[in-house]
N, C-alpha and C. Protein backbone atom coordinates (compact mmCIF):
# COMPACT_ATOMS: atom_id res chain seq x y z
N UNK A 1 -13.43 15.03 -1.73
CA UNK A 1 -13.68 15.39 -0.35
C UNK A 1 -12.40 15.29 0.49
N UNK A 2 -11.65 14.16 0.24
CA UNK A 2 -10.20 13.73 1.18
C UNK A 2 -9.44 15.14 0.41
N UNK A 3 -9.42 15.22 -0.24
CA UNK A 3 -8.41 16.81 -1.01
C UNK A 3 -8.70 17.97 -0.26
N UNK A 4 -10.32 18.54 -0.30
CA UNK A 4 -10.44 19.59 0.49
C UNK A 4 -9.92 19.61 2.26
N UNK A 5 -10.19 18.41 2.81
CA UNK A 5 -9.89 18.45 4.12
C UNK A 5 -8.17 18.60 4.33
N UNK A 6 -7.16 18.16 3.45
CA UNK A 6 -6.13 17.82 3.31
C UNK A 6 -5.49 19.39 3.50
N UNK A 7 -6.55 20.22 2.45
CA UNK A 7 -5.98 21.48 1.94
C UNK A 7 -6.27 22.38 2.79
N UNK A 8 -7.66 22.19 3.94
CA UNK A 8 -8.13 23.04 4.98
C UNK A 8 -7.15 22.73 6.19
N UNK A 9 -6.43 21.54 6.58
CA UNK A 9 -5.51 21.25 7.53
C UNK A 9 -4.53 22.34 7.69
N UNK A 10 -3.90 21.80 6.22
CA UNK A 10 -2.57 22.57 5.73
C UNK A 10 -2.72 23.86 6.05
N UNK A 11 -3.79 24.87 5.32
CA UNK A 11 -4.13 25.92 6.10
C UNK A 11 -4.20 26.60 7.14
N UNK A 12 -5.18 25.32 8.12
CA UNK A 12 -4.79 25.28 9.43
C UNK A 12 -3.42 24.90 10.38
N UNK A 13 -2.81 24.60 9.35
CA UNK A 13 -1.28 24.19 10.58
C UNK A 13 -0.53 25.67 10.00
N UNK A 14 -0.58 26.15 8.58
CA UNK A 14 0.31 27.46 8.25
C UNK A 14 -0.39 28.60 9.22
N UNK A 15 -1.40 28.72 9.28
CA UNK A 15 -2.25 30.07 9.81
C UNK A 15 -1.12 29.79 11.48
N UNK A 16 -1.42 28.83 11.85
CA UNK A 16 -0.43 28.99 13.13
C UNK A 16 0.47 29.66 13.50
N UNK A 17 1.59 28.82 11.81
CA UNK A 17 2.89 29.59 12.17
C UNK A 17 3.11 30.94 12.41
N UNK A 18 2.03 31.39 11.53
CA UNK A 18 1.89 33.05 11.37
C UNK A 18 1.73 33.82 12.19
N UNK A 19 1.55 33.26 13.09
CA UNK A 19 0.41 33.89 14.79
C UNK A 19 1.21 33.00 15.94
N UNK A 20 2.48 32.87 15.85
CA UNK A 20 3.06 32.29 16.59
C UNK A 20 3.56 33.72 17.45
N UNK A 21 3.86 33.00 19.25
CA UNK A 21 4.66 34.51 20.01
C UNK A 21 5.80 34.99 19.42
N UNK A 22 5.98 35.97 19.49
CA UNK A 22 6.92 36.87 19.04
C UNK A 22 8.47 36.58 20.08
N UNK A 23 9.47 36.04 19.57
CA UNK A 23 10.80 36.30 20.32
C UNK A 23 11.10 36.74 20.43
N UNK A 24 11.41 37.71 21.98
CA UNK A 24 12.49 38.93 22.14
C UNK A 24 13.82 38.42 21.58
N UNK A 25 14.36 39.36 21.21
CA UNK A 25 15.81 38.63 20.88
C UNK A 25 17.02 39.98 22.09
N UNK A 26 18.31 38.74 22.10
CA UNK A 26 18.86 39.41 23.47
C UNK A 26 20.12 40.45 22.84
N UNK A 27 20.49 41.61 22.79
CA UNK A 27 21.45 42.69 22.15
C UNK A 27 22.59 42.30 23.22
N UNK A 28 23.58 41.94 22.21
CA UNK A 28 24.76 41.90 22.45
C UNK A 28 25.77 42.77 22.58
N UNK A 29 26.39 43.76 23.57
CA UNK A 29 27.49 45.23 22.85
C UNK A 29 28.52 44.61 23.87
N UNK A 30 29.78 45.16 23.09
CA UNK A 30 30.88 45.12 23.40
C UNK A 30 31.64 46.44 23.59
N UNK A 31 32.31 46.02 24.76
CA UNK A 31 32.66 47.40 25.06
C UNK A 31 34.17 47.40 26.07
N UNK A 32 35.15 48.05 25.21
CA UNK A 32 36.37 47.88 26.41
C UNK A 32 37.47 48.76 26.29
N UNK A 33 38.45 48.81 27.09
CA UNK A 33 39.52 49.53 26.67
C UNK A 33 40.98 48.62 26.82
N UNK A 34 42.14 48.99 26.98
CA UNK A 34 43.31 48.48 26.87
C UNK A 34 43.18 47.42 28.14
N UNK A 35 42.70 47.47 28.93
CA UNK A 35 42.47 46.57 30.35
C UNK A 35 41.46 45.51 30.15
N UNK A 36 40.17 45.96 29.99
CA UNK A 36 39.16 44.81 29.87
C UNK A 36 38.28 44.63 28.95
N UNK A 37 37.61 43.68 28.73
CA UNK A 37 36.86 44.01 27.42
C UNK A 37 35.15 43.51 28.42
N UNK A 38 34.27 44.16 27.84
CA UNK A 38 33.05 44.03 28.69
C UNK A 38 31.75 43.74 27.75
N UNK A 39 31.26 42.57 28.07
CA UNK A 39 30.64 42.10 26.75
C UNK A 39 29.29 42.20 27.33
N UNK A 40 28.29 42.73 27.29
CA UNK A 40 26.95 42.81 28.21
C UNK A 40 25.69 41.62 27.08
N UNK A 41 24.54 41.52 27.70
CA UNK A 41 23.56 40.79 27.20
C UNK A 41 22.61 41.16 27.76
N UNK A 42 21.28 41.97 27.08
CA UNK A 42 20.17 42.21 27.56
C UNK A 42 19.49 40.95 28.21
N UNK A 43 18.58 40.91 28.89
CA UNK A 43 17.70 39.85 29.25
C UNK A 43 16.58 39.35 28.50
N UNK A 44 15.98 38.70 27.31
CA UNK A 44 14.87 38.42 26.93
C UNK A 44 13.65 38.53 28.32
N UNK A 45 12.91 39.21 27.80
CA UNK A 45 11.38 39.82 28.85
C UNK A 45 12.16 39.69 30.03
N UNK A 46 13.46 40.33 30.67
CA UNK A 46 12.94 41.04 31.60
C UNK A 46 14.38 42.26 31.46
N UNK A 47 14.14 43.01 32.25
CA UNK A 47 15.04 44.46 32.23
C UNK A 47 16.42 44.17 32.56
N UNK A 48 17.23 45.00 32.15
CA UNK A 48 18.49 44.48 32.37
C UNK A 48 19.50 44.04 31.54
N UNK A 49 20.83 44.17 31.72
CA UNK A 49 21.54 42.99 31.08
C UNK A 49 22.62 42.37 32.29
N UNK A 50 23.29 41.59 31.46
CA UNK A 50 24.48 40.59 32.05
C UNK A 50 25.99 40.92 31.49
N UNK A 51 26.66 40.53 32.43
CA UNK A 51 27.93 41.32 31.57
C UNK A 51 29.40 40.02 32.14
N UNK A 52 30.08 40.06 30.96
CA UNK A 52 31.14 39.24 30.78
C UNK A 52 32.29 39.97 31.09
N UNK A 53 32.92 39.97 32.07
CA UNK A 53 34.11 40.49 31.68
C UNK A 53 35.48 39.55 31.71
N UNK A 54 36.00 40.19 31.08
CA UNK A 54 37.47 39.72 30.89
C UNK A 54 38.87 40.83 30.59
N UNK A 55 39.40 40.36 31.39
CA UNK A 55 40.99 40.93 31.28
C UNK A 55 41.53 40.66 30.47
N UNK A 56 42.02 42.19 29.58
CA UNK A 56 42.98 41.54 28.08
C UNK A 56 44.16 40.98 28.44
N UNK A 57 44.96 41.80 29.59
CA UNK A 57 46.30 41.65 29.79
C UNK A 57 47.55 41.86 28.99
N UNK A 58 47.15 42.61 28.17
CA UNK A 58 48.01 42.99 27.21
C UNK A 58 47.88 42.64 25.17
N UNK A 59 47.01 40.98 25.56
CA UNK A 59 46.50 41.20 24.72
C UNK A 59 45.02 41.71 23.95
N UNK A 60 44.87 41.46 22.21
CA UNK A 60 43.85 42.47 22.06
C UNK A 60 42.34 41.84 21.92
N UNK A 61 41.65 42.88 21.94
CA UNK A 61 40.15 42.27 22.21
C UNK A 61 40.16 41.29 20.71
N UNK A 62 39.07 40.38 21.28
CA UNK A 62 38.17 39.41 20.56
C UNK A 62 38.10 40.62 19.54
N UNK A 63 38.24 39.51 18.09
CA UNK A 63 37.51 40.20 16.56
C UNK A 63 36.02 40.39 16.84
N UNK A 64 35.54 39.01 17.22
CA UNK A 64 34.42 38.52 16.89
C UNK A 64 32.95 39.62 18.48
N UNK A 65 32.28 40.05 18.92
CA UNK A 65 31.57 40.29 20.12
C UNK A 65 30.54 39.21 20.15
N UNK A 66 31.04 38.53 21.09
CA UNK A 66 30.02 37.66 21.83
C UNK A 66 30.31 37.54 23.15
N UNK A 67 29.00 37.09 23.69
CA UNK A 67 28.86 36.96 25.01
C UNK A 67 29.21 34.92 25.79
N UNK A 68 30.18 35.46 26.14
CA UNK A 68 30.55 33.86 26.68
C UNK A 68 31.14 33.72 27.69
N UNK A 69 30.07 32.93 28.78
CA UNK A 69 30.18 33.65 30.55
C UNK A 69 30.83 32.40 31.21
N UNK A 70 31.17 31.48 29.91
CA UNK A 70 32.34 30.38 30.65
C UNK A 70 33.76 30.81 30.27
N UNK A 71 33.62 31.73 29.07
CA UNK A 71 35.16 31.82 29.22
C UNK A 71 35.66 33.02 28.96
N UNK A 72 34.91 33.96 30.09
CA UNK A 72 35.33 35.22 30.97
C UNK A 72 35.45 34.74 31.92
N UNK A 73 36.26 35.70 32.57
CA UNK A 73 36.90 35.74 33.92
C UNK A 73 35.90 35.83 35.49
N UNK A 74 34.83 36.64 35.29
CA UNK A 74 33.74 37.02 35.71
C UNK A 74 32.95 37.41 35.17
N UNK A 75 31.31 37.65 35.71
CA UNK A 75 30.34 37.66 34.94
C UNK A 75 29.23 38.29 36.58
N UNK A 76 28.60 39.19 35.82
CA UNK A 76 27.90 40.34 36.83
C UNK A 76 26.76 40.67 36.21
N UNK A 77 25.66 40.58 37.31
CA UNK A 77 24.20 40.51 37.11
C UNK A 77 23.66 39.18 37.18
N UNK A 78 22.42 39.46 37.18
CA UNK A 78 21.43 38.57 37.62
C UNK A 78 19.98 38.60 37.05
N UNK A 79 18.94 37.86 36.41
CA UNK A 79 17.66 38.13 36.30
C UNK A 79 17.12 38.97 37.66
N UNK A 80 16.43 40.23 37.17
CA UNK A 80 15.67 40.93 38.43
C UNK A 80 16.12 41.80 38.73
N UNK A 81 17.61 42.28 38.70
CA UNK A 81 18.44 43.46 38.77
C UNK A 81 18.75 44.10 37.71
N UNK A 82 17.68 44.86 37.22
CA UNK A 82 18.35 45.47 35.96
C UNK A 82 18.93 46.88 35.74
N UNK A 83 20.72 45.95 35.61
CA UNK A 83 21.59 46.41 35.56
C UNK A 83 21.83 47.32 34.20
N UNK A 84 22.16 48.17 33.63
CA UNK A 84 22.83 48.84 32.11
C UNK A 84 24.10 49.61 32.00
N UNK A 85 24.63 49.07 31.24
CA UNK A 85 26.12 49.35 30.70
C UNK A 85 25.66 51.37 30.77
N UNK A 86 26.83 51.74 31.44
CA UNK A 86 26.78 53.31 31.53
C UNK A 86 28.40 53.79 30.64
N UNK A 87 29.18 53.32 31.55
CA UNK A 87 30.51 54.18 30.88
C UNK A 87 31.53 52.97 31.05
N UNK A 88 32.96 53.06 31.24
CA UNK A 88 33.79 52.05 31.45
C UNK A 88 35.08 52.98 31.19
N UNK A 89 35.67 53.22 32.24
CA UNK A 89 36.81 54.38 32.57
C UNK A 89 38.38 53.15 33.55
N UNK A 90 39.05 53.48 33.29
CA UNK A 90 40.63 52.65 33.66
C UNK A 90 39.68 50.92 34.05
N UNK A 91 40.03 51.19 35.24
CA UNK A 91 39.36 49.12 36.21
C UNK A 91 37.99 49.54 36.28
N UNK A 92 37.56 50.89 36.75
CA UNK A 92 36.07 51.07 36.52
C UNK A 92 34.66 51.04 35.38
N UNK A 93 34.20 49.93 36.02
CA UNK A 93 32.48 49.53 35.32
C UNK A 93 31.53 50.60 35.66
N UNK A 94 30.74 51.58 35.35
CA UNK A 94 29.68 51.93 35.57
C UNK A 94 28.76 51.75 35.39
N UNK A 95 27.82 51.24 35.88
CA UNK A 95 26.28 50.97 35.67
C UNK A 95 25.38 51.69 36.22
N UNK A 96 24.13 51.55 35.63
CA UNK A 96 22.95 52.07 36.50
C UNK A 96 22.09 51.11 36.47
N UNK A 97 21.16 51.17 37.83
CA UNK A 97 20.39 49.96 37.73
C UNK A 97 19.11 51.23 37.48
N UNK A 98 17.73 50.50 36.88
CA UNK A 98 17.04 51.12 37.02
C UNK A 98 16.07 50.68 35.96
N UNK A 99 14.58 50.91 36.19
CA UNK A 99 13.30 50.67 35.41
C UNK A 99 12.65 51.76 35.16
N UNK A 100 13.35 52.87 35.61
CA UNK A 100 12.34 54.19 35.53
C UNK A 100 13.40 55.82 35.20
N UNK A 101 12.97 56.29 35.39
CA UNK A 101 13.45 58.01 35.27
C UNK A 101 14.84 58.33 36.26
N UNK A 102 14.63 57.79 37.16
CA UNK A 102 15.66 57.94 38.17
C UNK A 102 16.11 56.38 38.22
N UNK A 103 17.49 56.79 38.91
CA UNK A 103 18.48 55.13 39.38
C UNK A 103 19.42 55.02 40.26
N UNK A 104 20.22 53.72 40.47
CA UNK A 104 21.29 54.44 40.98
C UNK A 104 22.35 54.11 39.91
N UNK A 105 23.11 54.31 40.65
CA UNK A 105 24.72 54.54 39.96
C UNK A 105 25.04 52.89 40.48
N UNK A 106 25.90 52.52 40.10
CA UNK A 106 26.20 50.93 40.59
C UNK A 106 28.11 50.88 40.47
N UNK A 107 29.13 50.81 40.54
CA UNK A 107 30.61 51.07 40.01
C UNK A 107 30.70 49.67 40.73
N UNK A 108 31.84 49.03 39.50
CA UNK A 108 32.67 48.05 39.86
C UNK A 108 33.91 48.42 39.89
N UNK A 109 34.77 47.69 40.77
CA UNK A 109 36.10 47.90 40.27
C UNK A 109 36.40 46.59 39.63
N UNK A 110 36.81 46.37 38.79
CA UNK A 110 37.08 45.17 37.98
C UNK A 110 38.25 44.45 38.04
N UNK A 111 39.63 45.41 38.79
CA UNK A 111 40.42 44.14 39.15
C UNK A 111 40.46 43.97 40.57
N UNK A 112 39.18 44.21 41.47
CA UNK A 112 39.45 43.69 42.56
C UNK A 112 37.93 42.60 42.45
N UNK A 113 37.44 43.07 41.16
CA UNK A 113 35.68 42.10 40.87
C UNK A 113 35.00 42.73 42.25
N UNK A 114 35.07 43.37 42.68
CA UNK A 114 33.58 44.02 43.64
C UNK A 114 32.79 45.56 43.48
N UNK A 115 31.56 45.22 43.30
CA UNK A 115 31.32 46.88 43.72
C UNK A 115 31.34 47.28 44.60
N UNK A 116 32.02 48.60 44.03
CA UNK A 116 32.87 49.46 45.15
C UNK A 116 31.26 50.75 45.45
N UNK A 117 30.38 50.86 44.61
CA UNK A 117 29.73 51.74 45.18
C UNK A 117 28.39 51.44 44.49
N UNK A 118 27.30 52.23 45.13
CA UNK A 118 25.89 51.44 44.86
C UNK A 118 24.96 52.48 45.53
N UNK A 119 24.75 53.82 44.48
CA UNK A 119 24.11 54.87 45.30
C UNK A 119 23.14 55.27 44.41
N UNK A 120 21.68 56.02 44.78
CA UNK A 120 21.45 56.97 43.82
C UNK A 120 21.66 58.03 43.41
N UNK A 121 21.70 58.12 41.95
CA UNK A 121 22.21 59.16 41.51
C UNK A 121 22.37 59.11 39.63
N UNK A 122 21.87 59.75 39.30
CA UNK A 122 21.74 60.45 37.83
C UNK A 122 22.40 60.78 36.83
N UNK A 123 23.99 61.79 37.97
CA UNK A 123 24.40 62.42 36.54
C UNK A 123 25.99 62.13 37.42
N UNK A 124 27.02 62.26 36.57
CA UNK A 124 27.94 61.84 36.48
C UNK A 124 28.99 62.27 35.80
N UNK A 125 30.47 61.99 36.00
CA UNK A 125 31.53 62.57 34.91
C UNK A 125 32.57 61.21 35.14
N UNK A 126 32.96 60.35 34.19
CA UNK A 126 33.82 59.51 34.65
C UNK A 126 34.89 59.59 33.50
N UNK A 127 36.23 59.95 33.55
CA UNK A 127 37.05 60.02 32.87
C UNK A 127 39.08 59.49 33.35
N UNK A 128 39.57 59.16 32.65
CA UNK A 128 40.98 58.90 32.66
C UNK A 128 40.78 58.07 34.21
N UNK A 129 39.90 57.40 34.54
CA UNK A 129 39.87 56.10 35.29
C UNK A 129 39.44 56.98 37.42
N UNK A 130 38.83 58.29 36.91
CA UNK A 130 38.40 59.55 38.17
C UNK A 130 36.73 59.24 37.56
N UNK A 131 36.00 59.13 38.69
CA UNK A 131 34.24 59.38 39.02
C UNK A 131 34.00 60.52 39.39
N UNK A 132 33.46 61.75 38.94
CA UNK A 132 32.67 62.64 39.89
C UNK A 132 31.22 62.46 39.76
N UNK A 133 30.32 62.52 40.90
CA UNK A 133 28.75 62.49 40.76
C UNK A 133 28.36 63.32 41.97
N UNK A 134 26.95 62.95 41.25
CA UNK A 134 25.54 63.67 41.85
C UNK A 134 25.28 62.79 42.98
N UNK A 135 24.80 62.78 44.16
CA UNK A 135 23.89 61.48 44.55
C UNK A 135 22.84 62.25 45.33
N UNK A 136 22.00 61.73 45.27
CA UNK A 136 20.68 61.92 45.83
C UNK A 136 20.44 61.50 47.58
N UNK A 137 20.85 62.17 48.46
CA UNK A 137 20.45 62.02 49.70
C UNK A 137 19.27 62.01 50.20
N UNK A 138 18.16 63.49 50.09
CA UNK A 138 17.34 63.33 50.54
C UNK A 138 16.15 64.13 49.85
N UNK A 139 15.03 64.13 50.05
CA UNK A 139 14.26 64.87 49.10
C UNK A 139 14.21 66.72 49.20
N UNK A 140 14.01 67.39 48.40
CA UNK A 140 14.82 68.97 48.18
C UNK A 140 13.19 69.68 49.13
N UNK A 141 13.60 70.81 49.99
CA UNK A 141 12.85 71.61 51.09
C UNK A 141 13.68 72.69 50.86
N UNK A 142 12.59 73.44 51.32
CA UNK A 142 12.98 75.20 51.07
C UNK A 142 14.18 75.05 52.19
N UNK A 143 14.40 74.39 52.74
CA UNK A 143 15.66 74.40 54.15
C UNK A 143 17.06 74.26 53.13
N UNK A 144 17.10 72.70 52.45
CA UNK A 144 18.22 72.42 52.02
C UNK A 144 18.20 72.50 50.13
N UNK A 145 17.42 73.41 49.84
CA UNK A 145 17.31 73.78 48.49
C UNK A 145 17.60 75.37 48.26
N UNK A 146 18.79 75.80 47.91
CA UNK A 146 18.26 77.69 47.81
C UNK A 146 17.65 78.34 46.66
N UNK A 147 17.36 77.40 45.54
CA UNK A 147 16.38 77.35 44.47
C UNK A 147 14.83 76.80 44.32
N UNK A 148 14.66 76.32 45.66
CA UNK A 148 13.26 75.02 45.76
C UNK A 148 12.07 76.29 45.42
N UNK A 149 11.68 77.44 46.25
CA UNK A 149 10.98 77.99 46.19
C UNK A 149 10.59 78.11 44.14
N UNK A 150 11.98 78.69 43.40
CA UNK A 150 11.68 78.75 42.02
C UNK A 150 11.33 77.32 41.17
N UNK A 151 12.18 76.45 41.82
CA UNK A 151 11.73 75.27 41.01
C UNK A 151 10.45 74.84 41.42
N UNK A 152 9.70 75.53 42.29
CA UNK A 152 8.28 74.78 42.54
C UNK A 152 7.49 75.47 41.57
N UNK A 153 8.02 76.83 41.66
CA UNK A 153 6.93 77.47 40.55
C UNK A 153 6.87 77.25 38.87
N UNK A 154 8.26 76.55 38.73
CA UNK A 154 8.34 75.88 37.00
C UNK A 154 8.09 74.66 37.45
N UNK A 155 7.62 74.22 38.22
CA UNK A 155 7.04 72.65 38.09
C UNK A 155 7.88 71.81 38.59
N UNK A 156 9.18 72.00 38.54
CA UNK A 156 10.41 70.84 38.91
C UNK A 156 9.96 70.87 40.19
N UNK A 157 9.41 70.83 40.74
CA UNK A 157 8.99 70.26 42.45
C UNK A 157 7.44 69.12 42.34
N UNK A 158 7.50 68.26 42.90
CA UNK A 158 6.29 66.96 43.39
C UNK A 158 5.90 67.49 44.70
């Protein structure tokens, strides 16, 4: 009798492990050029990541990619703002923040550490350390659209 109960426990403490919550786990990317190296970290359950940066200064990136926000230079983001690695052009960071279909655009400049801009907007060209974009002012009317009338009739209009 002491055997069976021994062996129904055991059972009962393994069945647990099995059915234990599931850990998000947090994605690490690295990402830089001759200036900075930019180490981001998703957020476990919630949107977003975090981002490390550091100035090479001449010398070369870390072998290894990890995220280590004591010994970077700065470190950008926050739980609740979810921020995502977009491009990374000369001192410029691009991000977009966003949970949905649309976002904005977010730009750091990285050797002055501030963002320099924080708009919506979609689409973008960032190259040899130059931004061109889209931004979204206001919603599209047959006034300030000279296509709205056609895009209503393929659907691209709400």
């Amino acid at each position: 009798m002491m055997a069976m109960i021994s062996i129904r426990l055991a059972a009962a403490a393994l069945g647990t492990c099995f059915f234990a919550a599931p850990v998000l786990a947090q994605e690490i990317e690295c990402h830089n050029n001759k200036d900075y190296l930019v180490v981001s970290k998703t957020y476990s359950g919630d949107a977003g990541a975090q981002f490390a940066i550091t100035a090479l200064n001449g010398k070369p990136k870390p072998a290894k990619c990890a995220f280590d926000a004591k010994k970077a230079d700065f470190v950008i983001g926050k739980p609740g703002d979810p921020l995502w690695f977009s491009a990374q052009t000369g001192s410029l960071l691009i991000l977009t923040r966003s949970t949905g279909p649309q976002g904005d655009m977010v730009v750091y400049d990285l050797k002055t550490r501030k963002s320099v801009l924080d708009v919506p907007s979609d689409d973008y060209a960032a190259e040899g350390g130059k931004l061109v974009f889209w931004q979204r002012t206001a919603a599209a009317t047959k006034k300030n659209c000279p296509s709205f009338t056609e895009n209503e009739k393929n659907g691209m209009v709400r």
